[in-house]
N, C-alpha and C. Protein backbone atom coordinates (compact mmCIF):
# COMPACT_ATOMS: atom_id res chain seq x y z
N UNK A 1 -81.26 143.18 17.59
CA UNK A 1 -81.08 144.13 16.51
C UNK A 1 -81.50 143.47 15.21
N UNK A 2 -82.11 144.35 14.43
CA UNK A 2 -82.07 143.52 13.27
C UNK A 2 -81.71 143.97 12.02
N UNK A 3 -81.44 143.49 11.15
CA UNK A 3 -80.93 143.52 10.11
C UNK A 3 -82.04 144.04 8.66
N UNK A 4 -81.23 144.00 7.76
CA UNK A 4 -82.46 145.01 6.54
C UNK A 4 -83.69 143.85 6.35
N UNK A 5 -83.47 142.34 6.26
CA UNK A 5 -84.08 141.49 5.56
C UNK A 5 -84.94 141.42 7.01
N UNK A 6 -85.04 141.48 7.99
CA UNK A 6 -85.58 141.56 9.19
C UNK A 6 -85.29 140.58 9.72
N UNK A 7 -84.15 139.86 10.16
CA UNK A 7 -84.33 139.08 10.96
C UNK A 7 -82.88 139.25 11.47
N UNK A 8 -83.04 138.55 13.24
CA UNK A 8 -81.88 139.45 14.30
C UNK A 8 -80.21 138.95 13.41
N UNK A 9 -79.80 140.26 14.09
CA UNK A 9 -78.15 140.20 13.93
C UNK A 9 -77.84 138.83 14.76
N UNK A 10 -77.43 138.04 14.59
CA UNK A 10 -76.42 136.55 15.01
C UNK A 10 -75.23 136.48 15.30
N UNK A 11 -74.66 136.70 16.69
CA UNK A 11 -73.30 136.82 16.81
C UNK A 11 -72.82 135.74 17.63
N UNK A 12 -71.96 135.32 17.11
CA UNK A 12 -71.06 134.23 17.95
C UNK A 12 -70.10 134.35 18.63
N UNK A 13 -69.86 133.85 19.67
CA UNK A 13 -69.17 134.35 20.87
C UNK A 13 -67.91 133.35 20.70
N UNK A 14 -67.26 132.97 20.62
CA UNK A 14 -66.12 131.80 20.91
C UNK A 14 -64.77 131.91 21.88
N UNK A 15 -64.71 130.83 22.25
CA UNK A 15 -63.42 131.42 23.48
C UNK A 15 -62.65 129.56 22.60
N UNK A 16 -61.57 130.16 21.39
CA UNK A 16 -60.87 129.28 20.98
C UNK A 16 -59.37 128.75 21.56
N UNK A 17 -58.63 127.49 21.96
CA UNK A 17 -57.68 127.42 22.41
C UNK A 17 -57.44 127.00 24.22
N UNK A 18 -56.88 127.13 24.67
CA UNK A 18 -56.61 126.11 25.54
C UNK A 18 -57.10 127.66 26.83
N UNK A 19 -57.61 128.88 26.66
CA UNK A 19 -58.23 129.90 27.28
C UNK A 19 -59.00 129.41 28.07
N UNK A 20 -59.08 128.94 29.92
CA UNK A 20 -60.04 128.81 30.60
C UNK A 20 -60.89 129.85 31.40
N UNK A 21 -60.36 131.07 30.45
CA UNK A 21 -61.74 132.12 31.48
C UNK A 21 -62.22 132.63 30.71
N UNK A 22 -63.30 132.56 31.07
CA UNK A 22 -64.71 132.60 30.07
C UNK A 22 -65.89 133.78 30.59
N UNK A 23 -65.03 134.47 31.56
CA UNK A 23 -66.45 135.35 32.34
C UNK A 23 -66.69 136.10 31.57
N UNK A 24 -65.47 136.90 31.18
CA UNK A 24 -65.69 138.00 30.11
C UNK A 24 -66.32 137.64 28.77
N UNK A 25 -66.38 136.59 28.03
CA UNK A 25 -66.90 136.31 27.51
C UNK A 25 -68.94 135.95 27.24
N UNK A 26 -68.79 135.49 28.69
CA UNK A 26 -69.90 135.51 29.05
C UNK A 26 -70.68 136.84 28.97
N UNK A 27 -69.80 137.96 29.74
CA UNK A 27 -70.42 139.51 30.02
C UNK A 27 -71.16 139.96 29.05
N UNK A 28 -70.16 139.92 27.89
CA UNK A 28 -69.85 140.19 26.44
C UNK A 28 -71.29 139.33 25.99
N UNK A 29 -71.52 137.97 25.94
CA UNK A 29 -72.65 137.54 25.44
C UNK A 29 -74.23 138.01 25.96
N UNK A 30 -73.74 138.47 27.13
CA UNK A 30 -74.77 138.66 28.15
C UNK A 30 -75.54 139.92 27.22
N UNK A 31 -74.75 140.73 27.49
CA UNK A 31 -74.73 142.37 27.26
C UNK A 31 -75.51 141.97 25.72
N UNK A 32 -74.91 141.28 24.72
CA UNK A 32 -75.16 141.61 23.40
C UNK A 32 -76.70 141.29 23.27
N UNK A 33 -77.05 139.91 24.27
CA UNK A 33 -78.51 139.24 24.09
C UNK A 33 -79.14 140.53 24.64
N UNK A 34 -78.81 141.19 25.61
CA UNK A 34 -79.92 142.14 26.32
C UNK A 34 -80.04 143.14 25.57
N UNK A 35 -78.93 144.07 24.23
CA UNK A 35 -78.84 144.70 23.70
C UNK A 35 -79.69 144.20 22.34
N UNK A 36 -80.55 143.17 22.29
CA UNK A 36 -81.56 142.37 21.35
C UNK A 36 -80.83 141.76 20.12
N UNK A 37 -79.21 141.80 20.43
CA UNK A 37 -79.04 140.71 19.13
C UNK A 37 -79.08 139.34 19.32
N UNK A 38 -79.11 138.05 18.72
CA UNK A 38 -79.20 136.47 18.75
C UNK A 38 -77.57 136.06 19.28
N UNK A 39 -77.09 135.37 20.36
CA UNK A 39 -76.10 135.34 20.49
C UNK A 39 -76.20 133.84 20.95
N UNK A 40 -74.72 133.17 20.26
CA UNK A 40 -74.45 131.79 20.24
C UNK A 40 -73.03 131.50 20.47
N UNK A 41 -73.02 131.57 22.30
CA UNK A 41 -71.94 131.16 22.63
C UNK A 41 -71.18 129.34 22.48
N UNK A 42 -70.04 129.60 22.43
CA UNK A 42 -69.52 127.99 21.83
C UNK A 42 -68.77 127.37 23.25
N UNK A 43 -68.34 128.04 24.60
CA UNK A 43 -68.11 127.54 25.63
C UNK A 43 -66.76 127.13 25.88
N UNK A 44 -65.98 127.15 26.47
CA UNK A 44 -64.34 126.67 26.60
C UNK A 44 -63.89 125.77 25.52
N UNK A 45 -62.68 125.93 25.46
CA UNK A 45 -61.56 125.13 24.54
C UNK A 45 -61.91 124.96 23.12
N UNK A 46 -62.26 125.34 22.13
CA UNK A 46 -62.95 125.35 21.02
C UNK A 46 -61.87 125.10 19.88
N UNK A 47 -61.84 124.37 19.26
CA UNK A 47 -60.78 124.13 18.19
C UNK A 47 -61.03 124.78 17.23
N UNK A 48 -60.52 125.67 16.14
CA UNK A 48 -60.51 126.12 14.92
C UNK A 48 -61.74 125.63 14.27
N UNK A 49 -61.67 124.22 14.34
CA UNK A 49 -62.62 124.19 13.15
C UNK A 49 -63.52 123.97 14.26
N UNK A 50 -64.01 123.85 15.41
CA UNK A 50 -65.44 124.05 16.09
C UNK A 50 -65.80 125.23 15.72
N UNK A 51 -64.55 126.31 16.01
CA UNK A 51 -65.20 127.65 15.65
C UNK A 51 -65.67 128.13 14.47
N UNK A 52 -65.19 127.71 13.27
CA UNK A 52 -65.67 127.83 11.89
C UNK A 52 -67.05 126.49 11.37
N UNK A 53 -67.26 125.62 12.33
CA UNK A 53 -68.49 124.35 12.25
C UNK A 53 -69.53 125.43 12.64
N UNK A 54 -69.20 126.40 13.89
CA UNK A 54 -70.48 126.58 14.37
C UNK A 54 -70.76 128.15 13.93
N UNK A 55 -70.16 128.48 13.21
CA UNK A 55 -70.09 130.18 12.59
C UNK A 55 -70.88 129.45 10.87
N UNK A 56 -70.35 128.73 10.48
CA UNK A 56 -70.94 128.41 9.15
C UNK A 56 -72.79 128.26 9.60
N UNK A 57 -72.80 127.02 11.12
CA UNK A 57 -74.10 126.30 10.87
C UNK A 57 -75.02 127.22 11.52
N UNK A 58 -74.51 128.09 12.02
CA UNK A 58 -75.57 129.12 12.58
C UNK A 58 -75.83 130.37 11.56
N UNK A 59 -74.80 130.47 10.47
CA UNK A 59 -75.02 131.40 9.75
C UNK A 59 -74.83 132.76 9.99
N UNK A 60 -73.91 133.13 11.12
CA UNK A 60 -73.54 134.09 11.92
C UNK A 60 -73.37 135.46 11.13
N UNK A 61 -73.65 136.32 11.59
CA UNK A 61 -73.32 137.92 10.71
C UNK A 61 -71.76 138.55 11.83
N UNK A 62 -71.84 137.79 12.68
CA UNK A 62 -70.82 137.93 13.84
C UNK A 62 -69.93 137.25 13.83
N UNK A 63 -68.46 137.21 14.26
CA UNK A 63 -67.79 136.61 14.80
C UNK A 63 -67.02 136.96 15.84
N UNK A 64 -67.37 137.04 16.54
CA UNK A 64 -66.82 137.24 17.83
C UNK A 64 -65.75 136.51 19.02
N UNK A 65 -64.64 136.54 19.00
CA UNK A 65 -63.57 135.45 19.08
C UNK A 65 -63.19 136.17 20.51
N UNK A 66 -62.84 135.50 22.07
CA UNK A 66 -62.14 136.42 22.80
C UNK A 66 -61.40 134.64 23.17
N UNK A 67 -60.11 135.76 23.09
CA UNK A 67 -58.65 134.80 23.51
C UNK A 67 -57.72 135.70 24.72
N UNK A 68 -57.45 135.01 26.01
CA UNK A 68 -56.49 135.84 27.08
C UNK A 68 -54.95 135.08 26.41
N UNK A 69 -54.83 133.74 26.29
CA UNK A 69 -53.81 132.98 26.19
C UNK A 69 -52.77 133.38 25.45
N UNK A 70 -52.97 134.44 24.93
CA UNK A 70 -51.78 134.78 23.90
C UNK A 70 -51.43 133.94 22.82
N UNK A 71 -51.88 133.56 22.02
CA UNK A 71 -52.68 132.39 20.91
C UNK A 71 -53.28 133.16 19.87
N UNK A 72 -53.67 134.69 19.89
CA UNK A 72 -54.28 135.02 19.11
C UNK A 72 -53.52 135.03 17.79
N UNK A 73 -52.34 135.35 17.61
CA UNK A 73 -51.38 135.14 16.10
C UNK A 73 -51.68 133.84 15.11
N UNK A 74 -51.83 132.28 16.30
CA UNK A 74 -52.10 131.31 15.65
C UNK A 74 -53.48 130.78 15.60
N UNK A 75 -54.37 131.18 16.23
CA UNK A 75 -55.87 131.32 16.51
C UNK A 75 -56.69 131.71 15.38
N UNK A 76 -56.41 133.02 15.33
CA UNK A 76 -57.38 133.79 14.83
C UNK A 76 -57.21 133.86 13.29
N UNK A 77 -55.82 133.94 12.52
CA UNK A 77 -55.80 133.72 11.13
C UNK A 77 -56.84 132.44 10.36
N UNK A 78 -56.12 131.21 11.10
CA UNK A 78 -57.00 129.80 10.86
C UNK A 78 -58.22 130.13 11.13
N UNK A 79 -58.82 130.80 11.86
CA UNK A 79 -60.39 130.91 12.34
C UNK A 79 -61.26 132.22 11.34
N UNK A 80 -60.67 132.96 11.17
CA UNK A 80 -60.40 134.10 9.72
C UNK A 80 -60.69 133.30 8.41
N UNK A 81 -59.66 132.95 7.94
CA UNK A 81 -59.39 131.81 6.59
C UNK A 81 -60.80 130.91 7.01
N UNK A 82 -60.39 130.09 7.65
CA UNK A 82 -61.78 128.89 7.43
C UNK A 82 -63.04 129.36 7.19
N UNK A 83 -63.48 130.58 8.23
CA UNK A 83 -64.88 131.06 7.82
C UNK A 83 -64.90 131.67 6.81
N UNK A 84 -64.60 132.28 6.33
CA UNK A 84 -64.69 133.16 4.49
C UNK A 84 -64.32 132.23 3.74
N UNK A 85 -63.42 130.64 3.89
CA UNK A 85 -63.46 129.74 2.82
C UNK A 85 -65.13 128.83 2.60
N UNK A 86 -65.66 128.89 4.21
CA UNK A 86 -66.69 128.48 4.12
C UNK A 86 -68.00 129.19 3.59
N UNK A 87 -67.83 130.65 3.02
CA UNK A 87 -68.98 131.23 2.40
C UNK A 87 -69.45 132.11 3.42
N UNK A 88 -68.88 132.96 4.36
CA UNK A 88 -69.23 133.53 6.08
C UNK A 88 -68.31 134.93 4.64
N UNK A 89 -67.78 135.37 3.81
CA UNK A 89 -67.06 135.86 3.63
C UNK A 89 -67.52 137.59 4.04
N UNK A 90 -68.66 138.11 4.20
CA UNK A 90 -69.57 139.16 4.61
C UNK A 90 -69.14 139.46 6.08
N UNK A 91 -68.64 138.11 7.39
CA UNK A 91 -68.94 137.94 8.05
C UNK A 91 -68.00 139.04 8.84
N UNK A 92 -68.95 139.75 10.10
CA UNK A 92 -67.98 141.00 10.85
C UNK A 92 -67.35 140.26 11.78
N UNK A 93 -65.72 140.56 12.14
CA UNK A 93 -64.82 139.72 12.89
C UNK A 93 -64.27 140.66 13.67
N UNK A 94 -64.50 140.43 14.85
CA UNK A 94 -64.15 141.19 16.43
C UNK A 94 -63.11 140.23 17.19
N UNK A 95 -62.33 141.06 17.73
CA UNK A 95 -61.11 139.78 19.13
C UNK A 95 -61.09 140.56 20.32
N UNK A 96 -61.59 140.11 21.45
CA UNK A 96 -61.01 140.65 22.91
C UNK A 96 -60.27 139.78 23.37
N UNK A 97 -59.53 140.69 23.79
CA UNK A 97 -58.73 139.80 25.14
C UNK A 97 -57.78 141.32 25.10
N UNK A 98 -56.50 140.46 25.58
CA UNK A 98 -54.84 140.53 26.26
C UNK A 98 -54.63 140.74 25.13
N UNK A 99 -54.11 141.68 24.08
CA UNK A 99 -53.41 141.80 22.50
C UNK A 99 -52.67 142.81 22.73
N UNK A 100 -51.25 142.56 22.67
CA UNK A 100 -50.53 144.08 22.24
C UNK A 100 -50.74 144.71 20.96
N UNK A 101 -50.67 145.70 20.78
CA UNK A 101 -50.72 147.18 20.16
C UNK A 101 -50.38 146.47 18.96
N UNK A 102 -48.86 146.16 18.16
CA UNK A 102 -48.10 145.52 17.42
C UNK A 102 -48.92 144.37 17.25
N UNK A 103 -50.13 143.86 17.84
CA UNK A 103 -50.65 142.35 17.16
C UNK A 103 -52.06 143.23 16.46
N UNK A 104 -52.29 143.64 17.32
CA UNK A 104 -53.44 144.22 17.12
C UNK A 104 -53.38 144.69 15.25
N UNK A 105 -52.77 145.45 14.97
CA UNK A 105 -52.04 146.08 13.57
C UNK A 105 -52.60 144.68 13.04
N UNK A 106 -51.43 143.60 12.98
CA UNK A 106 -51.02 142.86 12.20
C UNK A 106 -52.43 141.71 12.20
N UNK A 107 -53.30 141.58 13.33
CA UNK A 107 -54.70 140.87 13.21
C UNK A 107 -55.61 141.63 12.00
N UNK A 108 -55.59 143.29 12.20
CA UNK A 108 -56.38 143.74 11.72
C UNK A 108 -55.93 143.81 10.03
N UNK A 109 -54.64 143.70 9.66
CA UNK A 109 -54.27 143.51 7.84
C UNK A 109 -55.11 142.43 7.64
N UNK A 110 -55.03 141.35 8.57
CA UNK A 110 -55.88 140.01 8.18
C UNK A 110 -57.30 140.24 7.92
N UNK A 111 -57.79 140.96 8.11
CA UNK A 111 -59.20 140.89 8.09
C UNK A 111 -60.28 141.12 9.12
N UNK A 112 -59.19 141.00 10.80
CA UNK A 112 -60.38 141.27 11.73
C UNK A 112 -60.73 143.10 11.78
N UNK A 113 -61.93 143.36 12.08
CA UNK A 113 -62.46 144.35 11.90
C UNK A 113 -62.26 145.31 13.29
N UNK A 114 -62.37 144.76 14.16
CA UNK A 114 -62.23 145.84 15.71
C UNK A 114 -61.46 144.74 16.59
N UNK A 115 -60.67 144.91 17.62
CA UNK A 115 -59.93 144.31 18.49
C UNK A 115 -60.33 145.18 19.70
N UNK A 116 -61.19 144.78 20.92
CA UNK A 116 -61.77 145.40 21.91
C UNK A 116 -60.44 144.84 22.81
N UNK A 117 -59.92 145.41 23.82
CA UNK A 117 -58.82 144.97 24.84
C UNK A 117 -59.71 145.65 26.15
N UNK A 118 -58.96 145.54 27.05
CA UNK A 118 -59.74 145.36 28.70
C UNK A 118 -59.48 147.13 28.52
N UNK A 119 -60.65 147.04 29.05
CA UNK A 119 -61.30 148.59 29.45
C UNK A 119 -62.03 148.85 28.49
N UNK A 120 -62.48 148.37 27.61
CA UNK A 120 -63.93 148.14 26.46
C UNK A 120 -65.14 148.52 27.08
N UNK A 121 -65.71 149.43 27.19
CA UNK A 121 -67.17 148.86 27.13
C UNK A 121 -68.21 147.83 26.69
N UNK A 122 -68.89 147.65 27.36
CA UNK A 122 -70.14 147.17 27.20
C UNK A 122 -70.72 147.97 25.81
N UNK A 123 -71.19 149.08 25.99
CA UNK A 123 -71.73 149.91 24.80
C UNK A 123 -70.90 149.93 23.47
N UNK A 124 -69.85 150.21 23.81
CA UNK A 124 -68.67 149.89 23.06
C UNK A 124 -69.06 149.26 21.58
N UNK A 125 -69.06 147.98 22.62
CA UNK A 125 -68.88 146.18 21.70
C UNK A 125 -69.98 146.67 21.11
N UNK A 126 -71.43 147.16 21.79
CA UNK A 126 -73.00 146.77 21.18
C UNK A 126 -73.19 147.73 19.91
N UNK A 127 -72.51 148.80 20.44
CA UNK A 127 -72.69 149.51 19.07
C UNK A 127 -71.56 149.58 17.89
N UNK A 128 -70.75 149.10 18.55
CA UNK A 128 -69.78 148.59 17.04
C UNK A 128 -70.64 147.58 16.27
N UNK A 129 -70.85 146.29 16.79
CA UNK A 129 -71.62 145.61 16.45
C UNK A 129 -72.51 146.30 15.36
N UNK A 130 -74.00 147.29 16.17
CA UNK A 130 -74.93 146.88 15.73
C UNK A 130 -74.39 148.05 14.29
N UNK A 131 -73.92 149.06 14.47
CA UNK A 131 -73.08 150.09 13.43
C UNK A 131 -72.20 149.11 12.43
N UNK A 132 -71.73 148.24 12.52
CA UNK A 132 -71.27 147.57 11.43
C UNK A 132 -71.55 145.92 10.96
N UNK A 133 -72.21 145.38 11.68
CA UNK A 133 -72.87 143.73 11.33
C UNK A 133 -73.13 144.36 9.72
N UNK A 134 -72.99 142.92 8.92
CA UNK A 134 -73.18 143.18 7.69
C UNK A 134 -74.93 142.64 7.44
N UNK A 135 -75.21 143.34 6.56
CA UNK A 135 -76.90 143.35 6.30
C UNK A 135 -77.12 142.81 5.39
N UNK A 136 -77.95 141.73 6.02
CA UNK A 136 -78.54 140.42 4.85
C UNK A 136 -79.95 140.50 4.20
């Protein structure tokens, strides 16, 4: 997909926290590359600041975070905060996983923009995405 300045939407995939399943994540990356956006998965166990090292150095228009572990309360704020302290502040912020209803609310005051939970589409994710990535 691309963006106004022409060059592809950049989304980052991250699976932050001690989370060892990664398929869905994968799906999710799969789907987005075939759907023509740039996607830069970061791979198991990812610490906060890996996830905000590699969202700054790629320059991401994405952030794309999926957590099962139930971690997302202490996860995702720190991973929120760090990237918009680092100048990402434009940057569109998505969470899949396992989230109850009541987190979901309280992620989204913070700043994340859509919270996809199981039974998401594929199309779903791609056109939230490509309908709201911010345009550089």
């Amino acid at each position: 997909m691309e963006t106004e300045g022409n060059s592809r939407v950049r989304v980052l995939i991250a699976k932050p926290g001690l989370d060892g399943h990664d398929r869905g994540a994968k799906v999710i990356a799969r789907a987005l590359r075939d759907a023509g956006f740039e996607v830069i998965y970061t791979g198991l166990h990812q610490t906060a600041e890996m996830v905000i090292s590699a969202a700054v150095q790629e320059d991401v228009h994405v952030v794309g975070l999926s957590i099962l572990s139930g971690a997302h309360n202490a996860l995702v704020p720190d991973i929120l905060d760090g990237v918009k302290k680092a100048g990402l502040s434009d940057a569109l912020f998505i969470v899949g996983g396992i989230i109850p209803e009541d987190d979901i609310i309280e992620l989204k005051k913070l700043g994340v923009h859509m919270v996809f939970t199981p039974g998401a589409t594929l199309t779903e994710v791609v056109e939230y995405i490509h309908n709201n990535a911010p345009k550089r």
